[in-house]
C-alpha atoms as a PDB file:
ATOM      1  CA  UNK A   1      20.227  -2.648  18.526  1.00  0.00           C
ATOM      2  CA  UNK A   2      16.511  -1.829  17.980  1.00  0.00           C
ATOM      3  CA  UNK A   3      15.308   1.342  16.513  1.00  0.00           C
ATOM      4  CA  UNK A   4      13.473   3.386  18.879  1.00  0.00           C
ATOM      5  CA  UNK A   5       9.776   2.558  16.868  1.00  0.00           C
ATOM      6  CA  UNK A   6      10.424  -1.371  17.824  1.00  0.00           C
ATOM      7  CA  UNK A   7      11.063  -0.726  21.321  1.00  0.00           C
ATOM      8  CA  UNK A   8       8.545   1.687  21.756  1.00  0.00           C
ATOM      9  CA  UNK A   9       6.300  -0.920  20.368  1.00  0.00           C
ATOM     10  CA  UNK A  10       7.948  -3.775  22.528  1.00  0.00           C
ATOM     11  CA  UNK A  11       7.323  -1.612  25.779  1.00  0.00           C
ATOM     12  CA  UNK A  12       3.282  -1.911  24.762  1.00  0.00           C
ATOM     13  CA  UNK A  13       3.267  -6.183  24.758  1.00  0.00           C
ATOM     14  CA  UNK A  14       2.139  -7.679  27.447  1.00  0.00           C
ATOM     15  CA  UNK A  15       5.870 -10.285  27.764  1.00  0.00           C
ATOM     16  CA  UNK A  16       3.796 -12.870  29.806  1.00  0.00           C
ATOM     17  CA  UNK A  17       1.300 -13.196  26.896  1.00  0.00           C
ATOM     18  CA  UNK A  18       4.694 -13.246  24.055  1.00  0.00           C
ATOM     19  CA  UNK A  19       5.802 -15.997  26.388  1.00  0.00           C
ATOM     20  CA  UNK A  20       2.727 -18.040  26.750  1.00  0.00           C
ATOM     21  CA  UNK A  21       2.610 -17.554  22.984  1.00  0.00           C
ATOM     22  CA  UNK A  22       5.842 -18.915  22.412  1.00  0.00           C
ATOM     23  CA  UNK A  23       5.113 -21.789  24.747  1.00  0.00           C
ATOM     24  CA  UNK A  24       1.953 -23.263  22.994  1.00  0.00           C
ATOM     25  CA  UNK A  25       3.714 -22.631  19.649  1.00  0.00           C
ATOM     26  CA  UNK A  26       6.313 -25.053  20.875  1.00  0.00           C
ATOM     27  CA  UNK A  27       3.778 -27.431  22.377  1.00  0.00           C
ATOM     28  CA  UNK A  28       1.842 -27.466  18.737  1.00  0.00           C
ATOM     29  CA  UNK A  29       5.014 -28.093  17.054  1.00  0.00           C
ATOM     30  CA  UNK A  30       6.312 -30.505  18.937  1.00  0.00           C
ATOM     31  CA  UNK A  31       3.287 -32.497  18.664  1.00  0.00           C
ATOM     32  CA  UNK A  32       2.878 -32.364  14.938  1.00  0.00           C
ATOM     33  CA  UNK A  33      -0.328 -30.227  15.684  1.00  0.00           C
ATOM     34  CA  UNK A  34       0.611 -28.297  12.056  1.00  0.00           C
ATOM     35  CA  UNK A  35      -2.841 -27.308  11.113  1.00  0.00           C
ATOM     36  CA  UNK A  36      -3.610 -25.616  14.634  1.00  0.00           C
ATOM     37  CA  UNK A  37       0.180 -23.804  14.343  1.00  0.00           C
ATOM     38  CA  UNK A  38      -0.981 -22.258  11.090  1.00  0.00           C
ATOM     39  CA  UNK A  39      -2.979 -20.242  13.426  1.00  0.00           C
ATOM     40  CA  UNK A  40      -0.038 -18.313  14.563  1.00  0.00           C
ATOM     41  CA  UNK A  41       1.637 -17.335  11.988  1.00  0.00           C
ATOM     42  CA  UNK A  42       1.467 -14.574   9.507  1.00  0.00           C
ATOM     43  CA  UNK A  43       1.909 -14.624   5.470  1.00  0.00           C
ATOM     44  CA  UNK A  44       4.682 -12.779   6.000  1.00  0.00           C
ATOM     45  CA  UNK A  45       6.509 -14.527   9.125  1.00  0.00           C
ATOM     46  CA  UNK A  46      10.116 -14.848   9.112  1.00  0.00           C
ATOM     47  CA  UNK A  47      12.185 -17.562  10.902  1.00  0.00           C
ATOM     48  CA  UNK A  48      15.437 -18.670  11.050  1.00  0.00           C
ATOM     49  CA  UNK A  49      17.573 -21.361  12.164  1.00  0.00           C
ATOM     50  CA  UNK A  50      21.020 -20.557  13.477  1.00  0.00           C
ATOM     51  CA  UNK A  51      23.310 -23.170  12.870  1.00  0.00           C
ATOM     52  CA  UNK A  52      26.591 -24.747  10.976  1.00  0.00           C
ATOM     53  CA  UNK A  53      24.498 -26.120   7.574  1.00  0.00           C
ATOM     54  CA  UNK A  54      27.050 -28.892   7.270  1.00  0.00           C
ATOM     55  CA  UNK A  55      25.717 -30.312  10.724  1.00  0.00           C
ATOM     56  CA  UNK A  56      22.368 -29.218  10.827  1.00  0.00           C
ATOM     57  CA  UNK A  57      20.976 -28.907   6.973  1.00  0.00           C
ATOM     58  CA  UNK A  58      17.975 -26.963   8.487  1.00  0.00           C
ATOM     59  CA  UNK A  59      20.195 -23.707   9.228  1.00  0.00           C
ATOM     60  CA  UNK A  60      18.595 -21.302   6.832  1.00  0.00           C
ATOM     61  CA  UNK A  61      16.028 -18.384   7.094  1.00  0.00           C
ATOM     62  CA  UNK A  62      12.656 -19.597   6.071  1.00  0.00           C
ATOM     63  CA  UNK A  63       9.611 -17.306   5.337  1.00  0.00           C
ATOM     64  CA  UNK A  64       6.183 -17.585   4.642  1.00  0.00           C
ATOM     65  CA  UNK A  65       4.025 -19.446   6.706  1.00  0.00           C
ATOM     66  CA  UNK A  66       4.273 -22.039   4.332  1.00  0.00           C
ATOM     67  CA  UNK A  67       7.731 -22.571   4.179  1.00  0.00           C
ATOM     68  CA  UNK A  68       7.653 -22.692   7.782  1.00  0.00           C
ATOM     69  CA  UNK A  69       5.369 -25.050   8.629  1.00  0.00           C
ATOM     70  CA  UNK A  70       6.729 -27.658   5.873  1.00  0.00           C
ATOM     71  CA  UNK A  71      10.368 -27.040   7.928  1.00  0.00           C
ATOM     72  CA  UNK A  72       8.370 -28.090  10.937  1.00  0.00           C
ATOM     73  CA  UNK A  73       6.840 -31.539   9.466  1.00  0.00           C
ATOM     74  CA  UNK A  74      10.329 -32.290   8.004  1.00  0.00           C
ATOM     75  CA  UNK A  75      11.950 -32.165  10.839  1.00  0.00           C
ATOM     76  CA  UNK A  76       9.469 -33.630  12.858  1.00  0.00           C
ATOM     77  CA  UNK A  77       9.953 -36.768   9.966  1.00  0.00           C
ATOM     78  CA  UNK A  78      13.623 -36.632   9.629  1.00  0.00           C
ATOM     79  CA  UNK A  79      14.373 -36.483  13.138  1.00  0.00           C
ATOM     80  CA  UNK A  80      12.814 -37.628  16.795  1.00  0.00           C
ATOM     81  CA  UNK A  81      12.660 -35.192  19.010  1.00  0.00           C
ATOM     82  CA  UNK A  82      12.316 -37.086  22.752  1.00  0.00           C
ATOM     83  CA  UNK A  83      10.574 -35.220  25.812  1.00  0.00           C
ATOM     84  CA  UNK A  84      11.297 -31.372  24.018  1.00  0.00           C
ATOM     85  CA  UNK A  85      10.325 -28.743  26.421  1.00  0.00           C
ATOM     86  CA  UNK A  86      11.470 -24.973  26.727  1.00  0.00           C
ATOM     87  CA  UNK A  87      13.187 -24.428  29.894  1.00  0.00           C
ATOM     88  CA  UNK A  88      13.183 -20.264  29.775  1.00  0.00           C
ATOM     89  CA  UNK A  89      12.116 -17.864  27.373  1.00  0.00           C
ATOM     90  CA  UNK A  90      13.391 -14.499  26.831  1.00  0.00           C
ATOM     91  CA  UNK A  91      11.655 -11.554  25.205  1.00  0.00           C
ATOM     92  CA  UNK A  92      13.244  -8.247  24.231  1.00  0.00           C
ATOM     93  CA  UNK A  93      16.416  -9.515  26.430  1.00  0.00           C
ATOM     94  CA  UNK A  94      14.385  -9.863  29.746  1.00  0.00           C
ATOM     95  CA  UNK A  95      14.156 -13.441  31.421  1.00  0.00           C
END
């Protein structure tokens, strides 16, 4: 559940520009275009991988731009990633 000061700030975004976001963030990462993703990302920025770590030893929350972008080129080493495309996004729950 989101307090009401994050949804009252969510109901300000324009979702087709989080979306289009979102979409050339994927499109930079999956084409090892690290330098240009920097771009996007805050100091602070917070992401996290959802996952079982036994399987999938990337399952962790990462932060700092740093930290994120070196999880990017490691996987992007470790592990090909073949015709990667987002089929939906959704933003604040909405399709």
């Amino acid at each position: 559940m989101q307090s009401e000061g994050v949804a009252t700030e969510l109901a300000v975004l324009d979702r087709g520009l989080i979306e289009q976001t979102v979409r050339d963030i994927h499109v930079l990462r999956a084409g090892a275009k690290f330098d240009a993703l920097e771009r996007y990302l805050a100091p602070e920025a917070v992401f996290e991988y959802i996952g079982h770590s036994t399987s999938f030893p990337y399952a962790r929350r990462y932060c700092g731009k740093v930290e994120i972008i070196n999880l990017f080129r490691t996987i992007n080493t470790e592990i090909e990633v073949l015709d990667s495309e987002l089929l939906s996004t959704m933003v604040d729950g909405r399709q």
